[in-house]
Protein backbone atom coordinates (compact mmCIF):
# COMPACT_ATOMS: atom_id res chain seq x y z
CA UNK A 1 -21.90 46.29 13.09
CA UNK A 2 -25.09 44.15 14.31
CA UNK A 3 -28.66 46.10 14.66
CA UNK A 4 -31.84 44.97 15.26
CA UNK A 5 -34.25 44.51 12.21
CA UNK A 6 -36.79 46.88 14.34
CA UNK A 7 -34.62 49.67 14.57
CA UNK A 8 -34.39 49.83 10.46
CA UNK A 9 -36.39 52.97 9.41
CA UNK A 10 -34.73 54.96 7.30
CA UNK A 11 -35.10 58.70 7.44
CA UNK A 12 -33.86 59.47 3.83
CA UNK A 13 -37.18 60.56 1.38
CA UNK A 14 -35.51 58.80 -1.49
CA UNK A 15 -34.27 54.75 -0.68
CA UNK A 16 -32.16 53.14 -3.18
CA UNK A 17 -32.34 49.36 -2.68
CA UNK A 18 -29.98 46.78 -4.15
CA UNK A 19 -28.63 43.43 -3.52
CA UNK A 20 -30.89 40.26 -3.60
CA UNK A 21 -32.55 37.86 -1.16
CA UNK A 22 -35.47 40.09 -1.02
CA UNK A 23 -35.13 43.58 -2.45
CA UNK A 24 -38.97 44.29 -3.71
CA UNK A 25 -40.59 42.41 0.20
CA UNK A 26 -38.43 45.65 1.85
CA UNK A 27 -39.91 48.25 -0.33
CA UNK A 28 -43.31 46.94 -0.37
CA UNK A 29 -42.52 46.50 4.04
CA UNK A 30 -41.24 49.88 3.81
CA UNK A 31 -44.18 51.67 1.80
CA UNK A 32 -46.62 49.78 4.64
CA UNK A 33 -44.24 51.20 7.56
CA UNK A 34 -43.22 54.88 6.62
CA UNK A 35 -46.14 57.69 7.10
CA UNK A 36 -47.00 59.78 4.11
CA UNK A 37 -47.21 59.14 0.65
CA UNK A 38 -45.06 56.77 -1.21
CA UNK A 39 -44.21 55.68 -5.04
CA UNK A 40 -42.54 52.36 -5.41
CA UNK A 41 -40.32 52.10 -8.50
CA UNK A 42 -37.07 50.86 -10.23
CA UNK A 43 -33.82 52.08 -12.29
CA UNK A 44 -33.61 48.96 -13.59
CA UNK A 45 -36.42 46.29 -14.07
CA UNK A 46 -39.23 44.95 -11.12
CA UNK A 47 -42.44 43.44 -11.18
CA UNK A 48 -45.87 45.13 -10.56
CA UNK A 49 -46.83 45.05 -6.86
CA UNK A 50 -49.76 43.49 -6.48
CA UNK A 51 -53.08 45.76 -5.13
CA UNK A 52 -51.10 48.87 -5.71
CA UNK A 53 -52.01 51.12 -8.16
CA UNK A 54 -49.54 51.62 -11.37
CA UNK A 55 -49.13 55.26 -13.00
CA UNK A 56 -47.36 53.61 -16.52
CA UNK A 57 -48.26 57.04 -18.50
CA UNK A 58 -45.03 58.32 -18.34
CA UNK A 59 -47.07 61.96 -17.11
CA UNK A 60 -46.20 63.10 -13.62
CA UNK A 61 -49.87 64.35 -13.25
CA UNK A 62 -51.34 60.66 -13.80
CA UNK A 63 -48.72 59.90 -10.77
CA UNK A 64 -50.02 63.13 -8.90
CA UNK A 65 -53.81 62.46 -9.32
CA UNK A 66 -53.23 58.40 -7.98
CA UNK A 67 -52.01 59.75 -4.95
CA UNK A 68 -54.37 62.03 -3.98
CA UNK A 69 -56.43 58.60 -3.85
CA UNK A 70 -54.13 56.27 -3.16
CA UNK A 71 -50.88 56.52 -0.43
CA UNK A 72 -48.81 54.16 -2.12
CA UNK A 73 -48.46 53.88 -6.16
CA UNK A 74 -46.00 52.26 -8.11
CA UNK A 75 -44.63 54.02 -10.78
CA UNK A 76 -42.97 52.37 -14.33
CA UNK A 77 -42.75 51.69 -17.79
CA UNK A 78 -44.60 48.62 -18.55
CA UNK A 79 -42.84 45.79 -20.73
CA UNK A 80 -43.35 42.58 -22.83
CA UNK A 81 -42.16 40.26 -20.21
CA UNK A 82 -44.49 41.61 -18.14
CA UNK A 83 -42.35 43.39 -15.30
CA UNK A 84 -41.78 47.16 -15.48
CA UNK A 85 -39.18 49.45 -16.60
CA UNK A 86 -37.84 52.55 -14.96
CA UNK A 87 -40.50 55.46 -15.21
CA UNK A 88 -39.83 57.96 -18.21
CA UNK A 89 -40.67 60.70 -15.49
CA UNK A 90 -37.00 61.65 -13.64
CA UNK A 91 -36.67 60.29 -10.24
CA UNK A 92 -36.14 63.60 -8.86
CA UNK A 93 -39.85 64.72 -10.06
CA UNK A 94 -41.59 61.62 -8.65
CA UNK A 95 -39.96 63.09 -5.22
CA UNK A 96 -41.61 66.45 -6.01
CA UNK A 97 -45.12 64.52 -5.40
CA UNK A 98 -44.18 62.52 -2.94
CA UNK A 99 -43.49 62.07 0.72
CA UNK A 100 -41.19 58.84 0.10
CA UNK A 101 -39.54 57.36 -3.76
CA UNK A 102 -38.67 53.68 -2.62
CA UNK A 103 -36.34 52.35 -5.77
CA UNK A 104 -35.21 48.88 -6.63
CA UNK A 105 -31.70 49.82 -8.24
CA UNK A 106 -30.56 46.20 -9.52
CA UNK A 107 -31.50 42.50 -10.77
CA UNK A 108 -30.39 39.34 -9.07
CA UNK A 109 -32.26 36.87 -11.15
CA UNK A 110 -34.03 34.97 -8.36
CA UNK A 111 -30.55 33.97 -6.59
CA UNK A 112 -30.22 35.02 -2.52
CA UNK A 113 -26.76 36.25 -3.36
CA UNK A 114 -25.18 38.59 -5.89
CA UNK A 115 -22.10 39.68 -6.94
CA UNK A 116 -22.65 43.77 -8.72
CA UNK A 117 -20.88 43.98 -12.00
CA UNK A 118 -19.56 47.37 -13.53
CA UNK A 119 -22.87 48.86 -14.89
CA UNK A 120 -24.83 47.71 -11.64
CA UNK A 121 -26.14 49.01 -9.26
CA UNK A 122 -28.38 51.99 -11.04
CA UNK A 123 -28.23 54.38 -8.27
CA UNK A 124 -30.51 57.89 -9.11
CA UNK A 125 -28.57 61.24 -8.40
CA UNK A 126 -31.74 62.02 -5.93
CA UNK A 127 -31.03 58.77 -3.74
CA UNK A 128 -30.17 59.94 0.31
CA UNK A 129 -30.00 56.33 1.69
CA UNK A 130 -28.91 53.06 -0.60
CA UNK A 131 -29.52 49.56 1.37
CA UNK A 132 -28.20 46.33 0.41
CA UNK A 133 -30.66 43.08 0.65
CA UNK A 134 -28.56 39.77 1.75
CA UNK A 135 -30.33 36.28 1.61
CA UNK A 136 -29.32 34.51 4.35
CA UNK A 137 -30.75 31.32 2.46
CA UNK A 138 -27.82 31.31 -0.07
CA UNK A 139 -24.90 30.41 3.06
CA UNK A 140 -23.63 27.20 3.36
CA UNK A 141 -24.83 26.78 -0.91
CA UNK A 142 -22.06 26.49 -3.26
CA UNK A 143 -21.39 29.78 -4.67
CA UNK A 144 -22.73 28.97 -8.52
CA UNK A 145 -26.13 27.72 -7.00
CA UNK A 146 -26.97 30.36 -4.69
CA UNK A 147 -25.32 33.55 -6.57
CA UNK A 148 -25.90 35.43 -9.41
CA UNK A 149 -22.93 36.24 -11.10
CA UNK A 150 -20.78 33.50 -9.42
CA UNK A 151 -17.29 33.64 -10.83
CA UNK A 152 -17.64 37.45 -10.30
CA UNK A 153 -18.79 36.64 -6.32
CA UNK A 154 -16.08 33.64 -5.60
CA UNK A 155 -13.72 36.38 -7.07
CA UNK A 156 -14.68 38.70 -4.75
CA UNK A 157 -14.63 36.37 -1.78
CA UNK A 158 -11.51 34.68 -2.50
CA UNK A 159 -13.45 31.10 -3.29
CA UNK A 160 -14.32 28.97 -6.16
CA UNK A 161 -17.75 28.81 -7.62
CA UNK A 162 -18.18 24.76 -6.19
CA UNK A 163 -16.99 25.96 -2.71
CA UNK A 164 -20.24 26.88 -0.13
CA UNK A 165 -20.69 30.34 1.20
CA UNK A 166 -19.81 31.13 4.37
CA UNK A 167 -20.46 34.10 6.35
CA UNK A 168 -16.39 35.56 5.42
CA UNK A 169 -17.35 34.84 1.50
CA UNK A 170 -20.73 37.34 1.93
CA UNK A 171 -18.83 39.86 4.20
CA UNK A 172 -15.74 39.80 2.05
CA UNK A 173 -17.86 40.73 -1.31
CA UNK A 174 -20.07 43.67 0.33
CA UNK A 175 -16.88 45.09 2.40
CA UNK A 176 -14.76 45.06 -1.50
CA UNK A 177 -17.96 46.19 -2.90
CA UNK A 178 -18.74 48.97 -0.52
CA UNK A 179 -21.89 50.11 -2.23
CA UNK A 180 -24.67 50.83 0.23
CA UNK A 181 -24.74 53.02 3.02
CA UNK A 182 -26.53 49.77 5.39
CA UNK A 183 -27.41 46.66 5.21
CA UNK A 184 -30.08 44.18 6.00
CA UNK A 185 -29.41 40.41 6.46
CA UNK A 186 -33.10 38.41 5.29
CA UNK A 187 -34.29 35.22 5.50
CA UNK A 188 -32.99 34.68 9.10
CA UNK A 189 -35.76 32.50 10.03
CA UNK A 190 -34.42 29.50 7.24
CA UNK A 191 -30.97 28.97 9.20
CA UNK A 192 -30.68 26.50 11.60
CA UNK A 193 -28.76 29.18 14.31
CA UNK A 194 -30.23 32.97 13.60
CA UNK A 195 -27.17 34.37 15.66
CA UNK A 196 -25.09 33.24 12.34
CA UNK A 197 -26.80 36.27 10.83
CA UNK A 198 -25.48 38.15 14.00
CA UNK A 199 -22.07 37.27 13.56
CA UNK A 200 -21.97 38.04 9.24
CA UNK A 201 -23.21 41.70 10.64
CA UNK A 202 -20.60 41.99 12.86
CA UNK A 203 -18.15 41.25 9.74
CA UNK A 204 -19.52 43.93 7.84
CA UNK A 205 -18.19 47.46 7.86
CA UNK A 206 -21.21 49.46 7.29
CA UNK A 207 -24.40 49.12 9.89
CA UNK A 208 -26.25 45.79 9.42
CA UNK A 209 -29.03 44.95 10.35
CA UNK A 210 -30.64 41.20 10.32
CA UNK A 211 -34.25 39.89 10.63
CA UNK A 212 -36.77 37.99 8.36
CA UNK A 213 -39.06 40.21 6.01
CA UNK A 214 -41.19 36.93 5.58
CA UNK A 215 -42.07 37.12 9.28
C-alpha cells in the first residue's frame, strides 16, 4: 500500500536496511532526521560516511566517548578495500549507547535492483524495524543490467534476464521475498511518470512508501 515519502520515520531504535537503489543515502537521511544520538553501521560491508566520525577500535568506550562529542558516529571494522566491516562490538551493545543503531544489512554491488540469496540479508537479533531500498532507476532495464543477482531476480519475477523490469517483476520478487517490514521506492525523480512508483506500491503487500532521497 502507497505512503508518502514524508510520512517515513520510523519509530524502531534499531533500523535494519536492505535492498539496493540507495540503502547507505536513507541511513545517512535518517541519522540527519531522527533526534538523539545515532551510530551508523553494517552486518555486512559499507563505506565510511563522509564527515562522520568512525569508532574502528572494536571498544564500546571509543564508541561511547565519540558520542558524547559527536551525535552521529559510524561504527566498523576497517578493511583493505577500503569500506568497513561489521563492528566486533555486538549490535545489541552499540544500542546500549545509543539513542538510534541505523544498519546496512546487505550488498547490491552498485545495481538499483537485487534479488537476496540464502545467506542475505544479515539481519541482527536487536533489529525492531527492517526496510527495503528499491531503485526506481532499474524499471524498464533488462533484468541482467539493472539487477544484482539476475537469474536469481527473473526467477523470482517469472522473466528472463534480457526481458526489462516492469513494475509486476519488482513487486513479484519483494512480495516472494517478504523480508522487510516496509518499503521505500527511490529514485522517483529519474522516471518519466512518478505515479509509476505509486502504482509498484500499491502492488506491494507490505507499506511502501516512494519519494527521491536525492531530492
Amino acid at each position: 500500500m502507497y505512503r508518502p515519502f514524508e510520512d517515513f520515520m520510523p519509530a524502531a531504535r534499531c533500523v535494519s536496511v536492505i535492498g539496493s537503489g540507495g540503502k547507505t543515502a536513507l541511513l545517512r537521511h535518517l541519522s540527519e532526521k531522527l533526534d538523539g544520538t545515532v551510530i551508523l553501521t553494517t552486518s555486512t560491508h559499507i563505506r565510511p560516511f563522509p564527515g562522520v566520525p568512525l569508532a574502528a577500535s572494536g571498544e564500546l568506550d571509543e564508541v561511547r566517548s565519540l558520542l558524547a562529542s559527536h551525535r552521529v558516529v559510524c561504527a566498523g571494522t576497517p578493511q583493505s578495500t577500503g569500506k568497513l566491516a561489521a563492528p566486533e562490538i555486538p549490535f545489541e551493545d552499540l544500542l546500549s549507547v545509543a539513542d538510534r543503531v541505523l544498519i546496512e544489512a546487505d550488498g547490491a554491488a552498485g545495481r538499483p535492483l537485487k534479488a537476496h540469496r540464502p545467506w542475505e540479508p544479515v539481519i541482527p537479533a536487536c533489529t525492531g524495524l527492517t526496510v527495503c531500498v528499491v531503485g526506481a532507476s532499474g524499471l524498464g532495464k533488462p533484468v541482467s543490467e539493472a539487477c544484482h543477482c539476475p537469474e536469481l531476480f527473473a526467477e523470482l519475477a517469472g522473466t528472463t534476464p534480457d526481458a526489462p523490469v516492469n513494475i509486476e517483476h519488482v513487486a513479484r520478487v519483494l512480495n516472494r521475498e517478504n523480508l522487510a517490514d516496509c518499503c521505500l521506492i527511490n529514485q522517483i525523480d529519474v522516471l518519466p511518470d512518478p505515479s509509476v512508483a505509486r502504482r509498484l506500491c500499491d502492488l506491494i503487500t507490505v507499506d511502501a512508501f516512494a519519494g527521491s532521497l536525492r531530492r
